[in-house]
Protein backbone atom coordinates (compact mmCIF):
# COMPACT_ATOMS: atom_id res chain seq x y z
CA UNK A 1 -35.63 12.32 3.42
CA UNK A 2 -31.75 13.92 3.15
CA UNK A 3 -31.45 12.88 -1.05
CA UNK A 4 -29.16 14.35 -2.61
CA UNK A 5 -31.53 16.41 -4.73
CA UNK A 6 -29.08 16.69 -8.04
CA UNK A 7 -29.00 12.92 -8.20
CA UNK A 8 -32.89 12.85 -7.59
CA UNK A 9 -33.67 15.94 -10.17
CA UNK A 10 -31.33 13.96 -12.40
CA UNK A 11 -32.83 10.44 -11.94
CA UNK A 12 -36.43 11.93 -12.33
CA UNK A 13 -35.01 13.57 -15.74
CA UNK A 14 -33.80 10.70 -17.25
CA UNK A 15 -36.78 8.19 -15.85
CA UNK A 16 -38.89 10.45 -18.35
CA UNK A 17 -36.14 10.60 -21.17
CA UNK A 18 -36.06 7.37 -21.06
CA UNK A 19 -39.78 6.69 -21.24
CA UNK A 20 -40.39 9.45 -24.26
CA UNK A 21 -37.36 7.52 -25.95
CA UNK A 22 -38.92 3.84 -25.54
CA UNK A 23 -41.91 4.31 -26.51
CA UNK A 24 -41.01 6.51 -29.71
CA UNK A 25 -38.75 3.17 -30.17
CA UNK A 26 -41.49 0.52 -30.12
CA UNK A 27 -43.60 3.12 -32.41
CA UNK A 28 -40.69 2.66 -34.96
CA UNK A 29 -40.36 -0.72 -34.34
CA UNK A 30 -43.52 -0.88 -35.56
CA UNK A 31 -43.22 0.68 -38.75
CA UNK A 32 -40.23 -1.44 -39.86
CA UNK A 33 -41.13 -3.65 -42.86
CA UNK A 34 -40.11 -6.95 -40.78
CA UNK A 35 -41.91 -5.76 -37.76
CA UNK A 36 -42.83 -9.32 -36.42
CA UNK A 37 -39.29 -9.78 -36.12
CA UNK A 38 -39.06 -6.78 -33.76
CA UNK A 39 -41.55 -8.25 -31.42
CA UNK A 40 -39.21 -8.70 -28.70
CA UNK A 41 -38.03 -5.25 -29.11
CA UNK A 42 -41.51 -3.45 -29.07
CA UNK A 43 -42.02 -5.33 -25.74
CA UNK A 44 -39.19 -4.69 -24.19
CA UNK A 45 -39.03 -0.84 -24.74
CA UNK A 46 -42.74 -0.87 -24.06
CA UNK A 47 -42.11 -2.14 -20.58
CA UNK A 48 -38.84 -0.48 -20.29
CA UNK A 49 -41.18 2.85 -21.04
CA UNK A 50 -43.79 1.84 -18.16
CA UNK A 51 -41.56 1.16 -15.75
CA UNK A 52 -39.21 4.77 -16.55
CA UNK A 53 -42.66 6.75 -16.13
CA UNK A 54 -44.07 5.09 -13.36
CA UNK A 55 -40.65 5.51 -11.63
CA UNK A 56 -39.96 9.17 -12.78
CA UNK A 57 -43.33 9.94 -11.06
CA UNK A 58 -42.97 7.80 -7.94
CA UNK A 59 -39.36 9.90 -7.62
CA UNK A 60 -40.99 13.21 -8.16
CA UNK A 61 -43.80 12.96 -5.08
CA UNK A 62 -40.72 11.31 -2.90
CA UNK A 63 -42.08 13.50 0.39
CA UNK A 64 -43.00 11.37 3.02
CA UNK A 65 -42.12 8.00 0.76
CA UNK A 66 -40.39 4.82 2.66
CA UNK A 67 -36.86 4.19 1.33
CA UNK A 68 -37.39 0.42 0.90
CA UNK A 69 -40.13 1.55 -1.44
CA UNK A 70 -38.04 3.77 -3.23
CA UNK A 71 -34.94 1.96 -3.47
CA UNK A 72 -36.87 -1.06 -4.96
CA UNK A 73 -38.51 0.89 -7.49
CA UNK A 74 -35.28 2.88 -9.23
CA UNK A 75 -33.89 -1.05 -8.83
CA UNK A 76 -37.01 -2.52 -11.22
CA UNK A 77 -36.11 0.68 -13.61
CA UNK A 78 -32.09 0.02 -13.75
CA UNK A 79 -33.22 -3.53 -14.45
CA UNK A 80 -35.76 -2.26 -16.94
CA UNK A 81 -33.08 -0.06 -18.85
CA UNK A 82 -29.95 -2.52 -18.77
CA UNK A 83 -32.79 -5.35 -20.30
CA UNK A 84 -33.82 -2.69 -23.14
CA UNK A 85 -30.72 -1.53 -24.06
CA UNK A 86 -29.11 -4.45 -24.62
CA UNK A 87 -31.70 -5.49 -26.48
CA UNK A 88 -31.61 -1.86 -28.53
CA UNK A 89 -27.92 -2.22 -29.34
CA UNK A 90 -28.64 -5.30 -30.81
CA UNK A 91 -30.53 -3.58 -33.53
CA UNK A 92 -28.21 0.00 -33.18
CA UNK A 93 -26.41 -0.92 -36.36
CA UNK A 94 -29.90 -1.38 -38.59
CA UNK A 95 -31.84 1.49 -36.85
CA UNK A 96 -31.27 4.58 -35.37
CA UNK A 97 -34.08 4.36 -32.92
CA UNK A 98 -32.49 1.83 -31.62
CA UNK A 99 -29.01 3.24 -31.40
CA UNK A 100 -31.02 6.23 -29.59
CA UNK A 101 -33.29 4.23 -27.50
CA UNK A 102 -30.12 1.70 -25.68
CA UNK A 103 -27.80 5.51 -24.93
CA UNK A 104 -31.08 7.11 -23.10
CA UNK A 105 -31.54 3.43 -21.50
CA UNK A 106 -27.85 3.05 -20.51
CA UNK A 107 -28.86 7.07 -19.50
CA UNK A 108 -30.92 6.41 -17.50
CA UNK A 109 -28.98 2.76 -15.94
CA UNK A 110 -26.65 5.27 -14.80
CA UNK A 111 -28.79 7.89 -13.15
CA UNK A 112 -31.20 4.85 -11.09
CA UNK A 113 -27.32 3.46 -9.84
CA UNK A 114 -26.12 6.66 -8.64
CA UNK A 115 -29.48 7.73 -7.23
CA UNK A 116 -29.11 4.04 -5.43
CA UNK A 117 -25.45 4.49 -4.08
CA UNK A 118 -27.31 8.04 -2.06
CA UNK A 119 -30.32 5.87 -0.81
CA UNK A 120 -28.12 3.30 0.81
């Protein structure tokens, strides 16, 4: 499909950072003593964590894909990320998971945009 193959390789990487990160997020959320306050949080990194694998994989069988497909997809995901980590940093300051979970979100923000500026 002439992509770049670094931005792929590091869009794929960072899909599945991301998705490890979220979910080991919400599992923390979960332990929290005021975890009913963290509901919004657990959701959001759970879908944040869907959406990162689902996209990682889509990127890594990419032979013979349509580029609308494609760009749409790593579009959802940068959407998916820039929701989560704002929502992350929110709670950075109180817990570290959090502080973790909104860099490898913002991580992987970056990656989907400059995989995006090489689909067209």
């Amino acid at each position: 499909m002439g992509v770049d193959q670094e931005k792929l390789a590091a869009c794929i990487a960072a899909c599945f950072e991301c998705s490890q990160t979220c979910t080991a997020c919400a599992d923390a959320c979960l332990s929290e003593p005021m975890a009913g306050e963290m509901a919004t949080c657990i959701s959001t990194d759970q879908n944040c964590a869907d959406i990162c694998l689902t996209t990682g994989r889509i990127l890594t069988r990419i032979t013979g894909q349509n580029k609308d497909v494609l760009r749409a997809v790593v579009q959802a995901c940068r959407e998916a990320c820039r929701a989560c980590a704002q929502e992350c940093e929110g709670h950075a300051e109180m817990h570290e998971h959090c502080r973790l979970c909104a860099e490898a979100c913002r991580r992987c923000e970056a990656a989907c945009d400059e995989l995006l500026n090489v689909l067209g």
